[in-house]
C-alpha atoms as a PDB file:
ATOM      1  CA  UNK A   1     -32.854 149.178 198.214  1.00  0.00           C
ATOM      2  CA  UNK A   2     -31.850 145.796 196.291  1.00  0.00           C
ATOM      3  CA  UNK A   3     -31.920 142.316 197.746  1.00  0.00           C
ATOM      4  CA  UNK A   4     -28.482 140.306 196.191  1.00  0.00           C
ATOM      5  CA  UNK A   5     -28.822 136.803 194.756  1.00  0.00           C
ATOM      6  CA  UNK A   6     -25.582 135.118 194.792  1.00  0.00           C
ATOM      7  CA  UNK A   7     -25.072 132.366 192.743  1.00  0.00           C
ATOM      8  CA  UNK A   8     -23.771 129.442 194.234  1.00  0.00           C
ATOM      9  CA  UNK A   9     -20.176 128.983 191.969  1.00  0.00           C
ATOM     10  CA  UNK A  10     -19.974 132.112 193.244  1.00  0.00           C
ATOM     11  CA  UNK A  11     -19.781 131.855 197.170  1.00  0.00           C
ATOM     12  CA  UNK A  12     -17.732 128.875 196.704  1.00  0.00           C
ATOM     13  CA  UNK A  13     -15.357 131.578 194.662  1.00  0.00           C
ATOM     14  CA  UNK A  14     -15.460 134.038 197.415  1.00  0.00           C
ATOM     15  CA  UNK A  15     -15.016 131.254 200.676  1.00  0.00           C
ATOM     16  CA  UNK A  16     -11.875 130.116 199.064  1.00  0.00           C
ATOM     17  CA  UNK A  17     -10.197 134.161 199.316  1.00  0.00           C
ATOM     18  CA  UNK A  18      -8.257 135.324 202.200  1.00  0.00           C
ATOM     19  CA  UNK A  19     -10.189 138.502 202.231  1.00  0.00           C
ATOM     20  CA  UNK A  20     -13.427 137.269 201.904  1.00  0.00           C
ATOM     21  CA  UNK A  21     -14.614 139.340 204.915  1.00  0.00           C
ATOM     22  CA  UNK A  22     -14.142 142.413 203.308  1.00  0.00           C
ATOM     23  CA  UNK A  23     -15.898 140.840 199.957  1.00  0.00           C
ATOM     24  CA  UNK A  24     -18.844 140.245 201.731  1.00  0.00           C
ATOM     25  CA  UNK A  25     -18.914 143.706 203.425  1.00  0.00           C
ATOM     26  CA  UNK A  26     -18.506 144.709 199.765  1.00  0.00           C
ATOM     27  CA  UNK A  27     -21.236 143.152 197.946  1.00  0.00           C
ATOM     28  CA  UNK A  28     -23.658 143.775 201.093  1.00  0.00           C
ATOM     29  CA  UNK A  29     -23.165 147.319 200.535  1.00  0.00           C
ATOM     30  CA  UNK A  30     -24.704 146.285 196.807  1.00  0.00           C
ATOM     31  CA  UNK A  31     -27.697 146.572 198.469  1.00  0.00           C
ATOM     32  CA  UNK A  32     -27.806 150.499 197.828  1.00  0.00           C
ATOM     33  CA  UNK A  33     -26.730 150.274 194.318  1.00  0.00           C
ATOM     34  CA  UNK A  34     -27.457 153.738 192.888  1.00  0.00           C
ATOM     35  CA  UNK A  35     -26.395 156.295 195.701  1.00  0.00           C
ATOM     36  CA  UNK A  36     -23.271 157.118 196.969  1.00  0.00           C
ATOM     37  CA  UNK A  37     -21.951 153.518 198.328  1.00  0.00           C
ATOM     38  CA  UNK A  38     -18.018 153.473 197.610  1.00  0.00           C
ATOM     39  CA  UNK A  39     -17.356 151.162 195.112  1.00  0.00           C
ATOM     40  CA  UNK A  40     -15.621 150.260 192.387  1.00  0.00           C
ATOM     41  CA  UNK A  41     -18.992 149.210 189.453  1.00  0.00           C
ATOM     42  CA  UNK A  42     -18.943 149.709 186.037  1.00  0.00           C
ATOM     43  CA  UNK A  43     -21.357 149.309 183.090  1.00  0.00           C
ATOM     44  CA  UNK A  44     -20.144 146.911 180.752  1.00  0.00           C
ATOM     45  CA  UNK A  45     -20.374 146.507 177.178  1.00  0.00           C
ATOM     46  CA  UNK A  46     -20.099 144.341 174.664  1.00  0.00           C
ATOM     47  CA  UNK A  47     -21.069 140.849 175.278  1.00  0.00           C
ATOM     48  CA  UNK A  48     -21.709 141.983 178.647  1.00  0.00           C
ATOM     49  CA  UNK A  49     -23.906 144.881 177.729  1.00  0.00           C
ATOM     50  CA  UNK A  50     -26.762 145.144 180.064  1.00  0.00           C
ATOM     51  CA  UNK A  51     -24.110 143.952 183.005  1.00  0.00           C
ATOM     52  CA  UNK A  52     -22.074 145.579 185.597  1.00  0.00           C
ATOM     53  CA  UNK A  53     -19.050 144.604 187.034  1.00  0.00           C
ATOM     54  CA  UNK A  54     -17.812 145.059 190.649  1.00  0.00           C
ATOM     55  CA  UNK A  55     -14.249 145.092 191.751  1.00  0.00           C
ATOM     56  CA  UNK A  56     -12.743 143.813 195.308  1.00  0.00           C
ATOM     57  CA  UNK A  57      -8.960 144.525 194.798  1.00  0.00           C
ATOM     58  CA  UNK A  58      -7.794 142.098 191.999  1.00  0.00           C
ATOM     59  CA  UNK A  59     -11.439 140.252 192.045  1.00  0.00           C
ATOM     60  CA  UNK A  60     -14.135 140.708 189.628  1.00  0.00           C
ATOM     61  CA  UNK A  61     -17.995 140.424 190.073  1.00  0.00           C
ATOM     62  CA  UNK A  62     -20.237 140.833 187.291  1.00  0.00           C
ATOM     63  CA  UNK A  63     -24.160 140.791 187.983  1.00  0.00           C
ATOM     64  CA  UNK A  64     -27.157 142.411 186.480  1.00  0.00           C
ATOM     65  CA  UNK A  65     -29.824 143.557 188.223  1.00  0.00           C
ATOM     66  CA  UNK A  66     -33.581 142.977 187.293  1.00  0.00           C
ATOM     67  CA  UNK A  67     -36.956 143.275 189.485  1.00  0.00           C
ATOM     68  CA  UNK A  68     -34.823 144.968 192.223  1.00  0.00           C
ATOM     69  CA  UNK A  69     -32.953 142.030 192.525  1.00  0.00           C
ATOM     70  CA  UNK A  70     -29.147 142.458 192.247  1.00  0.00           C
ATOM     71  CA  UNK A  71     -28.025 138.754 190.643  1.00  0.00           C
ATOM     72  CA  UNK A  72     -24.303 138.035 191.160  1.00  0.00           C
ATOM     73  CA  UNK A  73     -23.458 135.018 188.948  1.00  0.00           C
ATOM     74  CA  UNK A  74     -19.890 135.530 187.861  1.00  0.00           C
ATOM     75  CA  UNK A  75     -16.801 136.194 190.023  1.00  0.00           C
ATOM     76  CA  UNK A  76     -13.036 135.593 188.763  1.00  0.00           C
ATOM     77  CA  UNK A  77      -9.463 137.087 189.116  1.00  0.00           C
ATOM     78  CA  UNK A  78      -9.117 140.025 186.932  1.00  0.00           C
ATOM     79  CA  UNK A  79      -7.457 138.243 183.629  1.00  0.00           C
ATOM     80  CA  UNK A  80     -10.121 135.700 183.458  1.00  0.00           C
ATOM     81  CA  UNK A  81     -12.983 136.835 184.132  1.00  0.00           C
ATOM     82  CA  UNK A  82     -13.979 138.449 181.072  1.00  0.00           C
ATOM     83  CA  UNK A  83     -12.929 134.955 178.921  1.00  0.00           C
END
């Protein structure tokens, strides 16, 4: 199991949503990146390489993990995110 580090641009991101209940529900359930935990992650490449994104509907999250720590420092609407 991973503890999450959220960075702090980042929970003022996810206060301002409607749905931000069911984000948090979401990227608690982070914590068991690696088994079967019903979301919506993918590997990224590029400039991102090493990264992973998360989706919440039209949201984006992209975090890398490292020492078992899940760090969340980027979150965005879909188009903009990857600017």
């Amino acid at each position: 199991m991973f503890e999450i580090d959220v960075a702090k641009q980042v929970m003022n991101f996810i206060n301002k949503q409607p749905n931000k209940d069911n984000i948090y529900i979401k990227l608690l359930k982070l914590k068991y990146f690696g088994k079967e935990h019903g979301l919506d992650i993918k590997k990224l490449s590029g400039k991102f390489s090493g990264k992973y994104r998360l989706r919440v509907g039209k949201l984006r999250f992209i975090f890398f993990i490292e020492n078992n720590i899940i760090k969340i420092y980027e979150a965005g609407f879909r188009g903009n995110i990857y600017h």
